[in-house]
C-alpha atoms as a PDB file:
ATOM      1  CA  UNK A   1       4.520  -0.293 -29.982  1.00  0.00           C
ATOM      2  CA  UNK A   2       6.534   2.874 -29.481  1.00  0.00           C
ATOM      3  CA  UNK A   3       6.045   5.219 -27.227  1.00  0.00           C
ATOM      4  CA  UNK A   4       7.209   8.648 -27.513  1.00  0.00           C
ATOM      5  CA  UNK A   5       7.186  10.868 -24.690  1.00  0.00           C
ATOM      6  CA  UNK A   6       8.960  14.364 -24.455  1.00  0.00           C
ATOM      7  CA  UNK A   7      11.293  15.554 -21.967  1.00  0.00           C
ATOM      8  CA  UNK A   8       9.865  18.966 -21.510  1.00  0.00           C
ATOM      9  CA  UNK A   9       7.624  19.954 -18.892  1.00  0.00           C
ATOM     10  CA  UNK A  10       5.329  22.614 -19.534  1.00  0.00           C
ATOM     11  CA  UNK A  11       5.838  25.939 -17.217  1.00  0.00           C
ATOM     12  CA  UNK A  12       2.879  24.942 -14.601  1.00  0.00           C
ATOM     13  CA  UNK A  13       5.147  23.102 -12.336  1.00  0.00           C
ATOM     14  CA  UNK A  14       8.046  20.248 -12.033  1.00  0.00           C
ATOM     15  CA  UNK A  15       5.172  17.437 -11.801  1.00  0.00           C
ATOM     16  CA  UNK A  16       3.067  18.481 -14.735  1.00  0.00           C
ATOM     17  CA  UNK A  17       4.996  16.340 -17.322  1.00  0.00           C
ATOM     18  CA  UNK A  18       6.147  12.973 -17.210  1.00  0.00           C
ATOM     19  CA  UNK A  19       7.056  10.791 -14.076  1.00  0.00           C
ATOM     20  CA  UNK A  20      10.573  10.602 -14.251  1.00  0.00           C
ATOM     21  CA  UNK A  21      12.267   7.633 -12.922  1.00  0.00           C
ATOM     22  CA  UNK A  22      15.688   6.211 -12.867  1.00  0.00           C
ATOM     23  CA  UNK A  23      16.942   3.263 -13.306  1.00  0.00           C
ATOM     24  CA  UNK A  24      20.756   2.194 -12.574  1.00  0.00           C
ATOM     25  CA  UNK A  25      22.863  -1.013 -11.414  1.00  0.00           C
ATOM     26  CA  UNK A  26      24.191  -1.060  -7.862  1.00  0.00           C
ATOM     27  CA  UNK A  27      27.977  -2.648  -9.256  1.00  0.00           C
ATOM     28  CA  UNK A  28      29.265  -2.340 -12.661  1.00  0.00           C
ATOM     29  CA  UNK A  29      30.512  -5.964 -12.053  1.00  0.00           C
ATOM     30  CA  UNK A  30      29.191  -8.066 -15.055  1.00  0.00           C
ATOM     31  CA  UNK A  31      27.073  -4.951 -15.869  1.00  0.00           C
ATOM     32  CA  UNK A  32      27.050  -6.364 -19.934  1.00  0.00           C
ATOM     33  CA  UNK A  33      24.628  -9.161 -18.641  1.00  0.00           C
ATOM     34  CA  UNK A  34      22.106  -6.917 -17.768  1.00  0.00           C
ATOM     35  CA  UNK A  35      20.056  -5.575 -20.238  1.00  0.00           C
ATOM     36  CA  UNK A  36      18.343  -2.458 -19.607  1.00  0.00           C
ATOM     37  CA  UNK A  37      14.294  -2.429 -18.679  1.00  0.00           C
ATOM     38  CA  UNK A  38      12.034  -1.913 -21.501  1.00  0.00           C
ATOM     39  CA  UNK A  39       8.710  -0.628 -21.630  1.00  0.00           C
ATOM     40  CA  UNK A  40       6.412  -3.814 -22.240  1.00  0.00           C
ATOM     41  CA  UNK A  41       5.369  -4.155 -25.750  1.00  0.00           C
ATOM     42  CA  UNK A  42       3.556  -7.009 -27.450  1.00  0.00           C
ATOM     43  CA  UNK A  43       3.960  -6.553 -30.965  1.00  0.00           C
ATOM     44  CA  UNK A  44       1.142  -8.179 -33.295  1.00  0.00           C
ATOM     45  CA  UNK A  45       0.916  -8.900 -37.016  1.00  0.00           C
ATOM     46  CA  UNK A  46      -2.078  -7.335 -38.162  1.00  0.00           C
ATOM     47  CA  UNK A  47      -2.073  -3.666 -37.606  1.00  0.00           C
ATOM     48  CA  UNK A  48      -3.924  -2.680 -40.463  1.00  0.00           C
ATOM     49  CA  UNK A  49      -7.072  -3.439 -39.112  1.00  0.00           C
ATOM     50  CA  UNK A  50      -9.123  -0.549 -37.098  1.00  0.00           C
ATOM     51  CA  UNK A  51     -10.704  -3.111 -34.752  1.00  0.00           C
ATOM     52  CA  UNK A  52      -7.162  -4.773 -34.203  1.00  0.00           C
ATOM     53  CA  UNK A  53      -6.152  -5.292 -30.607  1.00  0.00           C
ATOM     54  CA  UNK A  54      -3.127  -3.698 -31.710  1.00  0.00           C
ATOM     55  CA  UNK A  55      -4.698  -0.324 -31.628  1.00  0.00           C
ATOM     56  CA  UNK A  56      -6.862  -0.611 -28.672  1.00  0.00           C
ATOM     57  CA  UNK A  57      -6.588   2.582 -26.715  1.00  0.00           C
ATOM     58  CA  UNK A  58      -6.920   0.272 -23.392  1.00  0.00           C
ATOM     59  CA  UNK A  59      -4.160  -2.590 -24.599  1.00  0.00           C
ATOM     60  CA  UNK A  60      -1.817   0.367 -25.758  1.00  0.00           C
ATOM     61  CA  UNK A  61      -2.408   2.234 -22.058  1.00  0.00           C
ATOM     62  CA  UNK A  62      -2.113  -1.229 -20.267  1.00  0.00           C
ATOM     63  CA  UNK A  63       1.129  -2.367 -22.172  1.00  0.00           C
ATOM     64  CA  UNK A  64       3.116   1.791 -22.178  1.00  0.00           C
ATOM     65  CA  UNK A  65       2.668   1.148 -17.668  1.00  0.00           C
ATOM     66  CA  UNK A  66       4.757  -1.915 -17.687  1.00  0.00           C
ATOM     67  CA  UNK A  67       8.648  -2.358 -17.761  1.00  0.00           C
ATOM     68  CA  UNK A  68      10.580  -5.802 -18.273  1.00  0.00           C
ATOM     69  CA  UNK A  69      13.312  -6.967 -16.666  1.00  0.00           C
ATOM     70  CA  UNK A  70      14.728  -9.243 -18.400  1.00  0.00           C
ATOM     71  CA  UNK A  71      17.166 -12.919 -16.975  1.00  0.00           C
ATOM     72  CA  UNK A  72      20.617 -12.435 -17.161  1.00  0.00           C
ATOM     73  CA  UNK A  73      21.381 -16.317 -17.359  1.00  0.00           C
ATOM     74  CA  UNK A  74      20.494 -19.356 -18.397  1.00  0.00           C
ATOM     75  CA  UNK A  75      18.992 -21.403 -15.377  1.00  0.00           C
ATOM     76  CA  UNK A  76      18.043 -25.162 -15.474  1.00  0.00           C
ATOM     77  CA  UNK A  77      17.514 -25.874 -11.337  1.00  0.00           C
ATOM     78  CA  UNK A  78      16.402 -27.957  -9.655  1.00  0.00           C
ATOM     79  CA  UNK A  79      15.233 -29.055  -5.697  1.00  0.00           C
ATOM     80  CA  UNK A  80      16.491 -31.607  -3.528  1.00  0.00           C
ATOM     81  CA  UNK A  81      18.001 -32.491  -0.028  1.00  0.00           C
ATOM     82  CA  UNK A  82      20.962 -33.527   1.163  1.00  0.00           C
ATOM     83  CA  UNK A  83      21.944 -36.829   3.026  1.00  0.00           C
ATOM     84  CA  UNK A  84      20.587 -34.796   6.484  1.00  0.00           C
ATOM     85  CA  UNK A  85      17.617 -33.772   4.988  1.00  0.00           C
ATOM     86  CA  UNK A  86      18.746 -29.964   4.611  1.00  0.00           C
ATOM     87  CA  UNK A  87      17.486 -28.264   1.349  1.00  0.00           C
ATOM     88  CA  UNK A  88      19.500 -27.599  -1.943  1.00  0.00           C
ATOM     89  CA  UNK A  89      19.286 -26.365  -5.208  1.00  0.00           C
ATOM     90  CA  UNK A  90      20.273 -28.483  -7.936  1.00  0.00           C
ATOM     91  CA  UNK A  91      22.557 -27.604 -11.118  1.00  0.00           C
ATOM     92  CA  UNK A  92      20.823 -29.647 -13.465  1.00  0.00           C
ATOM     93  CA  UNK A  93      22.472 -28.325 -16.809  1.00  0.00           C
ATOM     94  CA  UNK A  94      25.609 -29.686 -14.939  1.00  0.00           C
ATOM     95  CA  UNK A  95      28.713 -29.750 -16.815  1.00  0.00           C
ATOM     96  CA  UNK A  96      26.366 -27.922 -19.754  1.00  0.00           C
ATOM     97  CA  UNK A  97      25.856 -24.685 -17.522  1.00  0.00           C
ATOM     98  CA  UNK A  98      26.694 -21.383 -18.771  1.00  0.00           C
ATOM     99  CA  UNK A  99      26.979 -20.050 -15.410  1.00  0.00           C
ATOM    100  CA  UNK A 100      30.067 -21.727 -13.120  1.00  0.00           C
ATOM    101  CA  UNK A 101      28.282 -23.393 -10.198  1.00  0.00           C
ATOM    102  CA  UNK A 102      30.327 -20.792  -8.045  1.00  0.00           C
ATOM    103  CA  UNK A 103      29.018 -18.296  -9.563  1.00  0.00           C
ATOM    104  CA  UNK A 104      25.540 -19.361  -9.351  1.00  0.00           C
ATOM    105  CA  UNK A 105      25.853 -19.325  -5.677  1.00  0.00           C
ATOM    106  CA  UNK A 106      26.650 -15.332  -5.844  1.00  0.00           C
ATOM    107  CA  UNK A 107      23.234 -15.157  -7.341  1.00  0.00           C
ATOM    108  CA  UNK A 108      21.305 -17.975  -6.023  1.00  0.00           C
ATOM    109  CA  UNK A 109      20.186 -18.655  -2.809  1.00  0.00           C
ATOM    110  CA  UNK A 110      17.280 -21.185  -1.121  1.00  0.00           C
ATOM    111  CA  UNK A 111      15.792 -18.937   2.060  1.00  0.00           C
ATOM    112  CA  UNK A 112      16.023 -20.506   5.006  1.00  0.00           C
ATOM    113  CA  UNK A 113      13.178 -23.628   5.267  1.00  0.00           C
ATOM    114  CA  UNK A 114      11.570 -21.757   8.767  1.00  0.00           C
ATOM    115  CA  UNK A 115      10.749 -19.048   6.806  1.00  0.00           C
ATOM    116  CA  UNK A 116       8.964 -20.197   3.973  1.00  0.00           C
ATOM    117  CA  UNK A 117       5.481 -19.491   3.995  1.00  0.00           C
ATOM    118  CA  UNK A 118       4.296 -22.626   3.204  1.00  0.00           C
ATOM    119  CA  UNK A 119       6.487 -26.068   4.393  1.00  0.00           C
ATOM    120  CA  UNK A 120       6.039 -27.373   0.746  1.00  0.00           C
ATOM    121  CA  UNK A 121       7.272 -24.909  -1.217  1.00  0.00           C
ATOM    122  CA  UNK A 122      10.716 -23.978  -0.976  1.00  0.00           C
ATOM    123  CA  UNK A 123      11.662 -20.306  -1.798  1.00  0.00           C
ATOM    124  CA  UNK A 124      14.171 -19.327  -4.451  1.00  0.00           C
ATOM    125  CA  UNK A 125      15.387 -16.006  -4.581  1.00  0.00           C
ATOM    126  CA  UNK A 126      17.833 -14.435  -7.653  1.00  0.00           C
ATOM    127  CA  UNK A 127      19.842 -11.486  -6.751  1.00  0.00           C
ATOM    128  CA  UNK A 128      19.991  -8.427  -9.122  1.00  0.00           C
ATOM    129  CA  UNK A 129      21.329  -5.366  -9.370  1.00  0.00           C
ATOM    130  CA  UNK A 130      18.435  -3.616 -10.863  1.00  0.00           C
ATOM    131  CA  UNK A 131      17.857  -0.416  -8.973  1.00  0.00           C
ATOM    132  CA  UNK A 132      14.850   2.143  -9.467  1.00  0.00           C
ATOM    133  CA  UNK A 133      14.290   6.263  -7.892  1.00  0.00           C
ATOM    134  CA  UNK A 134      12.403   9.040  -8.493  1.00  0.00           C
ATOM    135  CA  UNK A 135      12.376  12.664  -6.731  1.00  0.00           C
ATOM    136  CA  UNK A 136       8.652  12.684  -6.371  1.00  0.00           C
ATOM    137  CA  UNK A 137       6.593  10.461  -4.751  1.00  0.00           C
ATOM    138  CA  UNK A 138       6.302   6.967  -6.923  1.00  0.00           C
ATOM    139  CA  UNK A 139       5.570   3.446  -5.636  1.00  0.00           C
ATOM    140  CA  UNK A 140       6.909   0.472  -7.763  1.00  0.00           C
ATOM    141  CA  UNK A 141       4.990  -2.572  -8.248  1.00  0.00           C
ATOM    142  CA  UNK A 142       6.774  -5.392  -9.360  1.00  0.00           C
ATOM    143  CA  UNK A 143       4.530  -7.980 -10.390  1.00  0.00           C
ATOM    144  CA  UNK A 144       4.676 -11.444 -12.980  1.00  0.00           C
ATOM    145  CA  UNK A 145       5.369 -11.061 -16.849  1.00  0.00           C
ATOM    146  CA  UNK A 146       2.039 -12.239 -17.314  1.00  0.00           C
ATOM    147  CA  UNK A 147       2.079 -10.990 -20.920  1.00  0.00           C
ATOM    148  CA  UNK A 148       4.848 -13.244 -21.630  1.00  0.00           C
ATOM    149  CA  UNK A 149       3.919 -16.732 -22.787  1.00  0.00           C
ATOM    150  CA  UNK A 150       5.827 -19.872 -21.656  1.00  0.00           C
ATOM    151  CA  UNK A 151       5.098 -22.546 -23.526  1.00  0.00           C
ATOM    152  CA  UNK A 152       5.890 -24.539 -20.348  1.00  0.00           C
ATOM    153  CA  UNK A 153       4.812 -22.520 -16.991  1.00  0.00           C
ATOM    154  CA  UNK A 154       6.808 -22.347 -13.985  1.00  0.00           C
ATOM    155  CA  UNK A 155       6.036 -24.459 -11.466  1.00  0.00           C
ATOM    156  CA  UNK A 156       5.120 -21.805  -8.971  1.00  0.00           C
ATOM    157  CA  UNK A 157       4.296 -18.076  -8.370  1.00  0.00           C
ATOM    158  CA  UNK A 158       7.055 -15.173  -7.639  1.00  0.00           C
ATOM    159  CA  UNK A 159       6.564 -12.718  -4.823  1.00  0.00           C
ATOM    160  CA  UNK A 160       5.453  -9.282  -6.105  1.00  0.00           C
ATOM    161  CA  UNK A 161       5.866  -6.474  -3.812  1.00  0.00           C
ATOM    162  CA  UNK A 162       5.204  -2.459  -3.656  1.00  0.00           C
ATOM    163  CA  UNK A 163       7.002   0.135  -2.248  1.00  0.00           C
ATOM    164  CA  UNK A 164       8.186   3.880  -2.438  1.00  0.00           C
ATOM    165  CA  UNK A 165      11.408   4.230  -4.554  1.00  0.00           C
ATOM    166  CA  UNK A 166      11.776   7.907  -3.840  1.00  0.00           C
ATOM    167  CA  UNK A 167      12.558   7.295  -0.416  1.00  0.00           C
ATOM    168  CA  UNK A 168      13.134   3.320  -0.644  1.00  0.00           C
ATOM    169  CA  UNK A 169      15.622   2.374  -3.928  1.00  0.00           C
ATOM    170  CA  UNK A 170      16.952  -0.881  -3.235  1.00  0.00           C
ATOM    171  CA  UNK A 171      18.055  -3.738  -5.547  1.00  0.00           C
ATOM    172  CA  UNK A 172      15.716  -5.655  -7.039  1.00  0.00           C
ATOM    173  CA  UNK A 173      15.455  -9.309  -6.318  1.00  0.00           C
ATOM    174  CA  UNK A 174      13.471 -12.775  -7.899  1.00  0.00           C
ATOM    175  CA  UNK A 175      11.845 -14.298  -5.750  1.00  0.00           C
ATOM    176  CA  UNK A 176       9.855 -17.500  -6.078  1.00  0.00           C
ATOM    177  CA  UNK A 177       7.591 -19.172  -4.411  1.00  0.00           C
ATOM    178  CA  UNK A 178       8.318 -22.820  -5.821  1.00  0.00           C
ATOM    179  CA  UNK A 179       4.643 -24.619  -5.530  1.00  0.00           C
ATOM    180  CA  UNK A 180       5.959 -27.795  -7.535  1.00  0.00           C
ATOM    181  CA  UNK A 181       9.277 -28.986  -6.337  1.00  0.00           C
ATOM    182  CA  UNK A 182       9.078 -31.657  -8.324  1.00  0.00           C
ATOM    183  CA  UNK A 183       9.429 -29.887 -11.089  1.00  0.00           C
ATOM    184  CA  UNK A 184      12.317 -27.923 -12.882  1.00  0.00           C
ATOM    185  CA  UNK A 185      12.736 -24.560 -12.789  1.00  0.00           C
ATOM    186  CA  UNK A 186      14.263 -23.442 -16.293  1.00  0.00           C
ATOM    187  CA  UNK A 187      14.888 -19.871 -17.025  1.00  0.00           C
ATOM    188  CA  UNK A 188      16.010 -18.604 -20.293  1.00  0.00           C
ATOM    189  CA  UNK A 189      18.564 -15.252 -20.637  1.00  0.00           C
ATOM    190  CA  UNK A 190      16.821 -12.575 -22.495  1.00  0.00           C
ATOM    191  CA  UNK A 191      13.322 -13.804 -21.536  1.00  0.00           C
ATOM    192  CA  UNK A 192      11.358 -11.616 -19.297  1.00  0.00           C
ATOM    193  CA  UNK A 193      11.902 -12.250 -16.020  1.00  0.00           C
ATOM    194  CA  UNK A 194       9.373  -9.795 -14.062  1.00  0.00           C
ATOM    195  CA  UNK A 195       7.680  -6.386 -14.683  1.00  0.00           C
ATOM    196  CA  UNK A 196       7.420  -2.900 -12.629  1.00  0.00           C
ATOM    197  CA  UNK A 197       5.235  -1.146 -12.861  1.00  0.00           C
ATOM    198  CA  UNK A 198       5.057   2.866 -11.587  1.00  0.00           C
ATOM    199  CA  UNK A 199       2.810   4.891 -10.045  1.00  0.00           C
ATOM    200  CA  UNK A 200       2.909   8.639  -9.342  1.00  0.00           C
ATOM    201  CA  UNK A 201       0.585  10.987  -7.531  1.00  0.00           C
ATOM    202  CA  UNK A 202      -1.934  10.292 -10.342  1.00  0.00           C
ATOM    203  CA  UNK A 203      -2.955   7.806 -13.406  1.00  0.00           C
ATOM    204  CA  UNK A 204      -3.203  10.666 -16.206  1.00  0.00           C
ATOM    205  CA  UNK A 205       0.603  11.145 -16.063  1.00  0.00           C
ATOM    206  CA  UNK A 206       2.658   8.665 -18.460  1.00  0.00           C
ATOM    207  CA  UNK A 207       6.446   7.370 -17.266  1.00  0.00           C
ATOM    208  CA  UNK A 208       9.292   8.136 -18.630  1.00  0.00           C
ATOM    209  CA  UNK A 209      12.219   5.896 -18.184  1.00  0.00           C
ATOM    210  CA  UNK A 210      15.854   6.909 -18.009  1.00  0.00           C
ATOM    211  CA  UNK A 211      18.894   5.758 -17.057  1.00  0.00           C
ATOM    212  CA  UNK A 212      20.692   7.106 -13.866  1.00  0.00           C
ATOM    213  CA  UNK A 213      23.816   8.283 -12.858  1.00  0.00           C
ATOM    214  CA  UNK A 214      25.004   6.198  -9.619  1.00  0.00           C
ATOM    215  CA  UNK A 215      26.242   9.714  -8.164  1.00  0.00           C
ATOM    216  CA  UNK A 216      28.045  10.132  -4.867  1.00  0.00           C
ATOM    217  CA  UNK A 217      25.215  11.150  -3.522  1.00  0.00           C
ATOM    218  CA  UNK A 218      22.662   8.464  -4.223  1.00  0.00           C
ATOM    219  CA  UNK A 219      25.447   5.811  -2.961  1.00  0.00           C
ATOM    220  CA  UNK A 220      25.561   7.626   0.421  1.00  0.00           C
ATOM    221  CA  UNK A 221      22.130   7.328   0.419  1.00  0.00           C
ATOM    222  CA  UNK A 222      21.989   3.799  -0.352  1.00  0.00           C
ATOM    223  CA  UNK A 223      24.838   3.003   2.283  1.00  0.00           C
ATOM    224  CA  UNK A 224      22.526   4.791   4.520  1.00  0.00           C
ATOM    225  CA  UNK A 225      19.218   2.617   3.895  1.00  0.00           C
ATOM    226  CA  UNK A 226      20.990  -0.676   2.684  1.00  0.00           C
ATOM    227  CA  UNK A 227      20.793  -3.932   4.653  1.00  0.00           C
ATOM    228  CA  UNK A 228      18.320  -2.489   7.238  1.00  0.00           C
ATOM    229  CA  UNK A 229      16.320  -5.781   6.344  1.00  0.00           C
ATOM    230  CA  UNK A 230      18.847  -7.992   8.536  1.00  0.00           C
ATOM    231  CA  UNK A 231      18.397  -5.959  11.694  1.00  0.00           C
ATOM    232  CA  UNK A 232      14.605  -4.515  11.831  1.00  0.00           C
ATOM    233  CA  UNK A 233      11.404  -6.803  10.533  1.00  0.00           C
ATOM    234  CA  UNK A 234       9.238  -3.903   9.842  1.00  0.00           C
ATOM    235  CA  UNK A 235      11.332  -1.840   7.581  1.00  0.00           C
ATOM    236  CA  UNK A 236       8.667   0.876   6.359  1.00  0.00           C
ATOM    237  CA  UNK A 237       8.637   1.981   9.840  1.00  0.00           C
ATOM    238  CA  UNK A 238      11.959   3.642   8.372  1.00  0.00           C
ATOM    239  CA  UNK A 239      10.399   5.799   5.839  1.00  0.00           C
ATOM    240  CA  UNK A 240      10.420   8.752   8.248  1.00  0.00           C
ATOM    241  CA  UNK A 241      14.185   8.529   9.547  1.00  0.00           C
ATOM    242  CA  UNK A 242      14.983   7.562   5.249  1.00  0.00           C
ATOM    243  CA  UNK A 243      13.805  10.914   4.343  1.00  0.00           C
ATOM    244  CA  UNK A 244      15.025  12.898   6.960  1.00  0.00           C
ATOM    245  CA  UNK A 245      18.584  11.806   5.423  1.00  0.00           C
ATOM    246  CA  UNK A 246      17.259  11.860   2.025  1.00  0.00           C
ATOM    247  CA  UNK A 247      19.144  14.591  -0.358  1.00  0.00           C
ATOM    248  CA  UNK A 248      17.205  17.054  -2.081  1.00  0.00           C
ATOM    249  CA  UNK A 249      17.473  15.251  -5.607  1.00  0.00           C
ATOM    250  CA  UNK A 250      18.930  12.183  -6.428  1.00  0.00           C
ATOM    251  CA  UNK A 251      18.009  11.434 -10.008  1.00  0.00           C
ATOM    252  CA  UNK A 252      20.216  12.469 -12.377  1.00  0.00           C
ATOM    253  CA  UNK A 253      20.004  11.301 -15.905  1.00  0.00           C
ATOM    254  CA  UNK A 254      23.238   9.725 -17.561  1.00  0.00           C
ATOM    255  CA  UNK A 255      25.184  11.139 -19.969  1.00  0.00           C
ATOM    256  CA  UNK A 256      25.176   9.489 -22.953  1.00  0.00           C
ATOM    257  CA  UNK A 257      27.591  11.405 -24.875  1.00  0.00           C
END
């Protein structure tokens, strides 16, 4: 399913038309791998039909709210401990992998075993370098791609969360909650990983995607925000002091000429 969706905003205002939001990548290291986030679309055969879920008003609203993010790698991991009993992931594509085990560890990381919710179930998280802003007021929901179909489910659930990128870009991260340790995780590049979803100051108004320039600006304001996680435990208490150093605009779409 396409979906079309002009530019222009009609003269009663700056949030009359589309929510725009940017998307960019915090480094241009390795920037190739990472595909950029589509709009969700699950294509079916029959179209023809005029009762076809293919032309449901509600699947075609549902599906044009949702962006994929798609892996960057192929993963094949695995959980174990160590001869004193600490936690580690395991490499089990091995000599096979497409990713150098150094690598992986740039990417990869097992959170620390006191702060896992449950004592069973490790946690997993994949960096990324997917960022996400707006200059209006927009929360971001990233959720499951439970529209995707795996043929064999992972063994476990990944931690969704919701917050305000207009005041609150930061890099997007995987993280999983891993139920089954027993089990394998195996992640396939290309397949959807997670989905956002975005919300504005109300549902009638459709997103519009686009991708942003990483302008002096918006890195000052990152450098600003960044890494408050390792030093406060309530960071949305920062909101206030965020936008108080927050520059008037920060989106700016990127030139693709």
């Amino acid at each position: 399913m396409q979906v079309n969706i002009s530019f222009d905003r009609p003269d009663e205002g700056p949030r009359s038309g589309p929510v725009m939001v940017g998307w960019f990548l915090t480094t241009d290291k390795g920037a190739v791998l990472y595909d950029p986030p589509e709009r969700v679309s699950v294509r079916q055969t029959n179209r023809t039909h005029a009762k076809s879920a293919s032309r449901c008003p509600a699947v075609i609203q549902l599906e044009s709210r949702y962006f994929a993010v798609k892996c960057p790698f192929d993963l094949h991991l695995g959980f174990g401990r160590d001869d004193k009993g600490k936690p580690v992931l395991l490499n089990r594509a091995g000599a096979g992998a497409t990713i150098r085990p150094g690598k992986m560890n740039e990417v990869l990381s097992l959170v620390n075993e006191a702060e896992w919710r449950f004592p069973d179930r490790p946690t997993l998280q994949l960096s990324l370098p997917y960022c996400f802003i707006a200059d209006e007021m927009v929360y971001a929901t990233q959720l499951s791609a439970f529209m995707h179909y795996r043929r064999d489910p992972l063994p476990g659930t990944i931690f969704g969360g919701r917050f305000p990128i207009n005041v609150w870009p930061r890099p997007m991260m995987w993280a999983f909650e891993w139920h089954e340790p027993e089990r394998d995780i195996i992640l396939k590049r290309g397949e959807p990983l997670f989905y956002v979803q975005f919300e504005g100051e109300g549902p009638d108004r459709p997103v519009q995607l686009v991708e942003a320039e990483r302008s002096p600006e918006l890195q000052k304001y990152l450098d600003q925000i960044g890494g408050v996680v390792n030093y406060v435990n309530q960071t949305f208490s920062l909101f206030k002091a965020a936008e108080a150093l927050r520059p008037a605009r920060l989106l700016t779409p990127k030139d693709k000429g």
